[in-house]
N, C-alpha and C. Protein backbone atom coordinates (compact mmCIF):
# COMPACT_ATOMS: atom_id res chain seq x y z
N UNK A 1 97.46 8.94 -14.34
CA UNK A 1 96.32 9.80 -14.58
C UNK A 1 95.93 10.51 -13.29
N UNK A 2 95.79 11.67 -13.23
CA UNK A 2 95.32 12.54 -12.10
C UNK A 2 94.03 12.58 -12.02
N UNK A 3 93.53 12.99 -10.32
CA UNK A 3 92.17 12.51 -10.11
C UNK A 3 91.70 13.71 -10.81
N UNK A 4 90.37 13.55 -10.75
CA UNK A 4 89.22 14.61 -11.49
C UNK A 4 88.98 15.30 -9.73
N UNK A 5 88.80 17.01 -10.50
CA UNK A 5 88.77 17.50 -9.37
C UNK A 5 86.86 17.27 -9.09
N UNK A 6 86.39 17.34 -8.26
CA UNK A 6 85.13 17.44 -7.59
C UNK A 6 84.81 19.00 -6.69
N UNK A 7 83.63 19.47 -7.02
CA UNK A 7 83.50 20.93 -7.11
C UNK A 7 82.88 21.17 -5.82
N UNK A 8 82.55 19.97 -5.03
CA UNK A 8 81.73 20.25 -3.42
C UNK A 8 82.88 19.46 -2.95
N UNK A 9 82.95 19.95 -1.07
CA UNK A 9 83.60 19.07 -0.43
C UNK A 9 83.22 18.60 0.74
N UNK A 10 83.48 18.17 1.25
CA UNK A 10 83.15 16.81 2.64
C UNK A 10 82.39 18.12 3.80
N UNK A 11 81.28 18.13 4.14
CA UNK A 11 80.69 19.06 5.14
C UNK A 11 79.41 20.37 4.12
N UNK A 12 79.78 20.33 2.95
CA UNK A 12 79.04 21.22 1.94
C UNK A 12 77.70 21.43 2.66
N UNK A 13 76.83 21.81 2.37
CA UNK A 13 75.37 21.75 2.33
C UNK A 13 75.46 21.51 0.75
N UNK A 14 74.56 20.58 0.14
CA UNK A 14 74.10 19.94 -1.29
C UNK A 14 72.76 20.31 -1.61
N UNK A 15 71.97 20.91 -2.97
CA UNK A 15 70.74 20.02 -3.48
C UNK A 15 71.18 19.33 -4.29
N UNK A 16 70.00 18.24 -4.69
CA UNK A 16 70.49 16.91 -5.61
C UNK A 16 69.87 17.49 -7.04
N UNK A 17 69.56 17.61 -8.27
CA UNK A 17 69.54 18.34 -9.01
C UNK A 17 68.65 17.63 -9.95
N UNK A 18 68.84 16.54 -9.73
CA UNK A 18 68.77 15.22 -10.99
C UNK A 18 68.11 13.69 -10.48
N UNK A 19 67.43 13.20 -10.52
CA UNK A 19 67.29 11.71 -10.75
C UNK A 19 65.87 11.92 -9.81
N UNK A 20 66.08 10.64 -8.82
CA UNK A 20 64.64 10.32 -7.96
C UNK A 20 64.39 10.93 -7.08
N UNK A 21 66.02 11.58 -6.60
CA UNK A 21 65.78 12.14 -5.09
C UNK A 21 65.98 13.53 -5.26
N UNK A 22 65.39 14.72 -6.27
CA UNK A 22 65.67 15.87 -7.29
C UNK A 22 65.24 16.71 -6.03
N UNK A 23 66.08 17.86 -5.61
CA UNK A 23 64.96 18.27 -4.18
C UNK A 23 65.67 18.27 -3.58
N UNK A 24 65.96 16.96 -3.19
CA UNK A 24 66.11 17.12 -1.67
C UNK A 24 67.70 17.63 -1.05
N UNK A 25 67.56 17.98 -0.05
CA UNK A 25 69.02 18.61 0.60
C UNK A 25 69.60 17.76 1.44
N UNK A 26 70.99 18.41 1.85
CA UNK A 26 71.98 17.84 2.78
C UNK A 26 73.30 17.60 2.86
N UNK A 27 73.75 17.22 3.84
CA UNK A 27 74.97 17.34 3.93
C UNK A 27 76.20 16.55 3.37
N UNK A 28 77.28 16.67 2.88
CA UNK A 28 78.27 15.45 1.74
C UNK A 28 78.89 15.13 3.25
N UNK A 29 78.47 14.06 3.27
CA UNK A 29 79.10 13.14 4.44
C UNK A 29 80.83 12.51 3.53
N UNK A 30 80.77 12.34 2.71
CA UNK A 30 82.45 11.68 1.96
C UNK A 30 81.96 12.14 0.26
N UNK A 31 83.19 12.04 -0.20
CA UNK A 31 83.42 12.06 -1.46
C UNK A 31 84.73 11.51 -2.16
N UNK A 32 84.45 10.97 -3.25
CA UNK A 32 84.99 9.91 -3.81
C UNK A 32 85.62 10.59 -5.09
N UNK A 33 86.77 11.30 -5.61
CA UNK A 33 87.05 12.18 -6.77
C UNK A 33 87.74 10.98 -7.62
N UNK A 34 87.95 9.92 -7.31
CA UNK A 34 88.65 8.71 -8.26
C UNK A 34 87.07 8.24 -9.02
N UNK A 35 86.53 8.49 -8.47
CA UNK A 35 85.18 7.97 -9.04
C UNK A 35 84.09 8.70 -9.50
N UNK A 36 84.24 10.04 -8.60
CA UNK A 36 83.52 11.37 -8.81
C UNK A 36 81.90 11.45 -8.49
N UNK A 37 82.00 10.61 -6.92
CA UNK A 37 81.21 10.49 -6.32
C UNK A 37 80.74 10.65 -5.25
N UNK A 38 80.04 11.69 -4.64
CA UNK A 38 79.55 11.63 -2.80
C UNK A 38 78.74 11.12 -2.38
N UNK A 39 78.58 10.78 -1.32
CA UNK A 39 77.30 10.48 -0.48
C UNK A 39 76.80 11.64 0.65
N UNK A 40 75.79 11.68 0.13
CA UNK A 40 74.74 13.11 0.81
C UNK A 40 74.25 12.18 1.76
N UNK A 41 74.07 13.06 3.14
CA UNK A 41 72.92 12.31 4.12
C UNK A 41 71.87 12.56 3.42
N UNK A 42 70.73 11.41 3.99
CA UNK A 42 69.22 10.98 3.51
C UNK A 42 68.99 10.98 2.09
N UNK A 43 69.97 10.90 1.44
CA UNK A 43 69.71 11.05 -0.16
C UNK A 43 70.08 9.80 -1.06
N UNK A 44 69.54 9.46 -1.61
CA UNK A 44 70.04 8.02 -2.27
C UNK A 44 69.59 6.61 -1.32
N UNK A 45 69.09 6.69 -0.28
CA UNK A 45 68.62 5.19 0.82
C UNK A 45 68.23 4.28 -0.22
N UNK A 46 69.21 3.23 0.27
CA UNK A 46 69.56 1.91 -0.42
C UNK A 46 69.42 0.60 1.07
N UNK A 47 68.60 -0.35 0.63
CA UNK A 47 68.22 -1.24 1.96
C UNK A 47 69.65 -2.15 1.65
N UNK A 48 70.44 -2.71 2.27
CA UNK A 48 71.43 -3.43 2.04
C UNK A 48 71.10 -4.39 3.49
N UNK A 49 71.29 -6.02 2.62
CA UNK A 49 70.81 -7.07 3.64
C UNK A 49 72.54 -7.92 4.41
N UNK A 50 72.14 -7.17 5.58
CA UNK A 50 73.45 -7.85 6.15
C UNK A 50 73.37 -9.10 7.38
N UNK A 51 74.31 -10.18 7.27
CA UNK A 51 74.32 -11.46 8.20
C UNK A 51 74.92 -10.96 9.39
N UNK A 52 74.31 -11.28 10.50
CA UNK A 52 74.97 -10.99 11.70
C UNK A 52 76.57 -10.97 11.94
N UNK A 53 77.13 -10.10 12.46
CA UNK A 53 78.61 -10.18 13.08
C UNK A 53 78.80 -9.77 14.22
N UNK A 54 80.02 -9.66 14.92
CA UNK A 54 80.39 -9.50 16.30
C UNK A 54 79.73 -8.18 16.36
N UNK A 55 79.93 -7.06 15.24
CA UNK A 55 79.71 -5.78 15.73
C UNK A 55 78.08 -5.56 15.54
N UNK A 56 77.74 -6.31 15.18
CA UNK A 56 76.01 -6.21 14.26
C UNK A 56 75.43 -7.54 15.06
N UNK A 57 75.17 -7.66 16.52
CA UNK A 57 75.06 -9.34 16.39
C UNK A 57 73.22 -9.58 15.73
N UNK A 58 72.60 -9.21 15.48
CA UNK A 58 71.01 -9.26 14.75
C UNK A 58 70.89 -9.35 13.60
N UNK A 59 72.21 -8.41 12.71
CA UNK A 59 72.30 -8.82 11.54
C UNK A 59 70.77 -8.01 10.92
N UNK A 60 70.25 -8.37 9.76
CA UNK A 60 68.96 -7.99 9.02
C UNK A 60 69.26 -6.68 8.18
N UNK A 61 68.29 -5.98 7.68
CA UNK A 61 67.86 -4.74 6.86
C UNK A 61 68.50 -3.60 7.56
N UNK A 62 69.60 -3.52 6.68
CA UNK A 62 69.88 -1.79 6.79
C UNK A 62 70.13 -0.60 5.65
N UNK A 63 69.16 0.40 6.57
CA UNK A 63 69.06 1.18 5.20
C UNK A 63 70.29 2.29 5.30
N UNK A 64 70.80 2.69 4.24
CA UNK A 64 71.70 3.49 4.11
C UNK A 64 72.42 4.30 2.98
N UNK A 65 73.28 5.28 2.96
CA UNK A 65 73.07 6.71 1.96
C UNK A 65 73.72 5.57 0.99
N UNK A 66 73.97 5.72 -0.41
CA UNK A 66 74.59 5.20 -1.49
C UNK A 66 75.07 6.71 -2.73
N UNK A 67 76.28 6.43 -3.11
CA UNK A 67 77.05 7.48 -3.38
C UNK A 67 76.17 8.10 -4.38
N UNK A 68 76.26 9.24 -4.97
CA UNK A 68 75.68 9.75 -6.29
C UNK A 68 76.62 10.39 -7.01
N UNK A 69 76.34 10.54 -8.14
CA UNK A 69 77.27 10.86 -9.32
C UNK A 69 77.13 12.73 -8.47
N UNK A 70 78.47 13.21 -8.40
CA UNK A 70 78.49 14.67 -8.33
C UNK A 70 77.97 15.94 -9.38
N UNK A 71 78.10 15.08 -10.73
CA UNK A 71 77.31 16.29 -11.42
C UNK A 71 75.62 16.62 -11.24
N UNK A 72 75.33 15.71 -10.52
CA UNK A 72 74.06 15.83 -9.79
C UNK A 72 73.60 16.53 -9.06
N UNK A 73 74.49 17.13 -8.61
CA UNK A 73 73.93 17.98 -6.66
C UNK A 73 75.04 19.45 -7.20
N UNK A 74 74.31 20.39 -6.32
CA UNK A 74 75.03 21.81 -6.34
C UNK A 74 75.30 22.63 -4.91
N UNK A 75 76.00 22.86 -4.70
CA UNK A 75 76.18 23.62 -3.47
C UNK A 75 75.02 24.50 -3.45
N UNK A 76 74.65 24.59 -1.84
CA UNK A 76 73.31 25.25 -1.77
C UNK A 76 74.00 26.12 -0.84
N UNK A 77 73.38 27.94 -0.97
CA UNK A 77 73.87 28.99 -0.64
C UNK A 77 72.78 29.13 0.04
N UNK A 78 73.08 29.16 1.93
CA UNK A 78 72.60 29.84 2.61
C UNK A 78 71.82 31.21 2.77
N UNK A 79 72.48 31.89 1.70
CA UNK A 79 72.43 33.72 2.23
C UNK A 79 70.96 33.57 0.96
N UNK A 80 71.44 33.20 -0.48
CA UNK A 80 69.92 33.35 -1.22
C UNK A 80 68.92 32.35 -1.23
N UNK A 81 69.58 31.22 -0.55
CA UNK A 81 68.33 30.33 -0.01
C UNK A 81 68.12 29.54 -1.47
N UNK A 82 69.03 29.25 -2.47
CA UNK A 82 68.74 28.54 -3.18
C UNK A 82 70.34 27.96 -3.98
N UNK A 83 70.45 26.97 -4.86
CA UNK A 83 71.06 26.25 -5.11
C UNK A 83 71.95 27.20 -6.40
N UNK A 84 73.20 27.19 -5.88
CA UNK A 84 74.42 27.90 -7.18
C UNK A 84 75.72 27.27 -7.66
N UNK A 85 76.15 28.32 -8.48
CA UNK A 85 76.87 27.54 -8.75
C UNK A 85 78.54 28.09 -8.24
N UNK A 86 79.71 27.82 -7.98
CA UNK A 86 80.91 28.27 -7.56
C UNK A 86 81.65 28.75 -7.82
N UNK A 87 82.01 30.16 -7.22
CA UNK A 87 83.31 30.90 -8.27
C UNK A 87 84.37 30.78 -7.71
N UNK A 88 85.79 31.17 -7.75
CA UNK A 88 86.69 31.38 -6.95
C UNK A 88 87.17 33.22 -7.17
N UNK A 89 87.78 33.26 -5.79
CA UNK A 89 87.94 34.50 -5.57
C UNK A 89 89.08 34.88 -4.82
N UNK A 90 90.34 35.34 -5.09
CA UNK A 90 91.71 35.39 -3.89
C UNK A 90 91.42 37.14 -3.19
N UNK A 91 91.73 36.50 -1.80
CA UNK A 91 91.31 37.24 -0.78
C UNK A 91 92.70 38.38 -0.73
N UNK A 92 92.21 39.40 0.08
CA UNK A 92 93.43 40.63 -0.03
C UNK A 92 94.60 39.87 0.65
N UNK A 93 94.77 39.16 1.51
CA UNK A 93 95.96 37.99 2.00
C UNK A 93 96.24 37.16 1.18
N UNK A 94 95.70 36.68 0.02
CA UNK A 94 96.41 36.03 -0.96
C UNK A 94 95.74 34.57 -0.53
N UNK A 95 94.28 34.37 0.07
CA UNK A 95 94.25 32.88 0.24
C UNK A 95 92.95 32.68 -0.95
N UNK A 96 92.70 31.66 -1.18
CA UNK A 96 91.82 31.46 -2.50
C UNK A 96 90.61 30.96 -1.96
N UNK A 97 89.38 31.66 -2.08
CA UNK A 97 88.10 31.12 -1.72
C UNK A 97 86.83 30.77 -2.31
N UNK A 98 85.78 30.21 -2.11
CA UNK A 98 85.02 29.73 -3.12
C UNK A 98 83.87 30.74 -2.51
N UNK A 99 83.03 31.04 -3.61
CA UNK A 99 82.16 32.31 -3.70
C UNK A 99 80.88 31.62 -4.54
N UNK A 100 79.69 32.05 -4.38
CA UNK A 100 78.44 31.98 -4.88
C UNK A 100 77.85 32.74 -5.36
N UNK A 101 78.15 32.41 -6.75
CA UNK A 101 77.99 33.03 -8.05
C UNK A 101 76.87 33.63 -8.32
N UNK A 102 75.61 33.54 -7.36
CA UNK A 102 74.08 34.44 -7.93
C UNK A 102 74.46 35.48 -6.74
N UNK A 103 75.31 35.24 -5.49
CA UNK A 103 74.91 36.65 -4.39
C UNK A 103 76.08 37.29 -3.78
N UNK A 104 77.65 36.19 -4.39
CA UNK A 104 78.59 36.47 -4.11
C UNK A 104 79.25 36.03 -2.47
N UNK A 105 78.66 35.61 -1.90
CA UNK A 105 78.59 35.28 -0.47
C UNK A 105 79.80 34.19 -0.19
N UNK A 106 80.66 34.57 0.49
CA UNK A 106 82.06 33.61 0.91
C UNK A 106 81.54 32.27 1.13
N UNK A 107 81.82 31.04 0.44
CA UNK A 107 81.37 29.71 1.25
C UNK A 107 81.99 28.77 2.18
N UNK A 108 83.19 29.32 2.09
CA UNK A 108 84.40 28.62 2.96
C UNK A 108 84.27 29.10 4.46
């Protein structure tokens, strides 16, 4: 079975579209297309309780991003200052680029 493609990629600017954290922006730090999932900075903070180790020696409360379902979040377009959706577009050199569908603006 082939992965599912995922429509943002690793560095995007994101809004989240959907759930608790609806609003808010940022950047796709990783993404997960076997699962069809990213993690946005500051979006999703999840406290996860960890026991001390060599690299952690204090151990305790750490808070940190937790993945979100991708049909959630939309690439956010700089130029109209609000959240769109992605077209593709092949350039007069023949390379294929992704475009923003309310202002047309290159996103790559």
């Amino acid at each position: 079975m082939a992965t599912p493609k995922i429509h943002v990629k690793k560095g995007d600017t994101v809004m989240v579209i959907t759930g608790k954290d609806a609003g808010k922006k940022g950047k796709v730090l990783s993404v997960e297309p076997s699962k069809g999932r990213v993690i946005v900075e500051g979006v999703n903070i999840v406290k996860r309780h960890t026991r001390p180790t060599q690299k952690l020696p204090q151990g305790g409360i750490i808070e940190q991003e937790a993945p979100v379902a991708s049909s959630n979040v939309m690439i956010f377009c700089n130029k109209c200052n609000q959240p769109s959706r992605i077209g593709k577009q092949i350039l007069a050199d023949g390379k294929k680029t992704r475009i923003c569908k309310k202002c047309g603006e290159v996103l790559d």
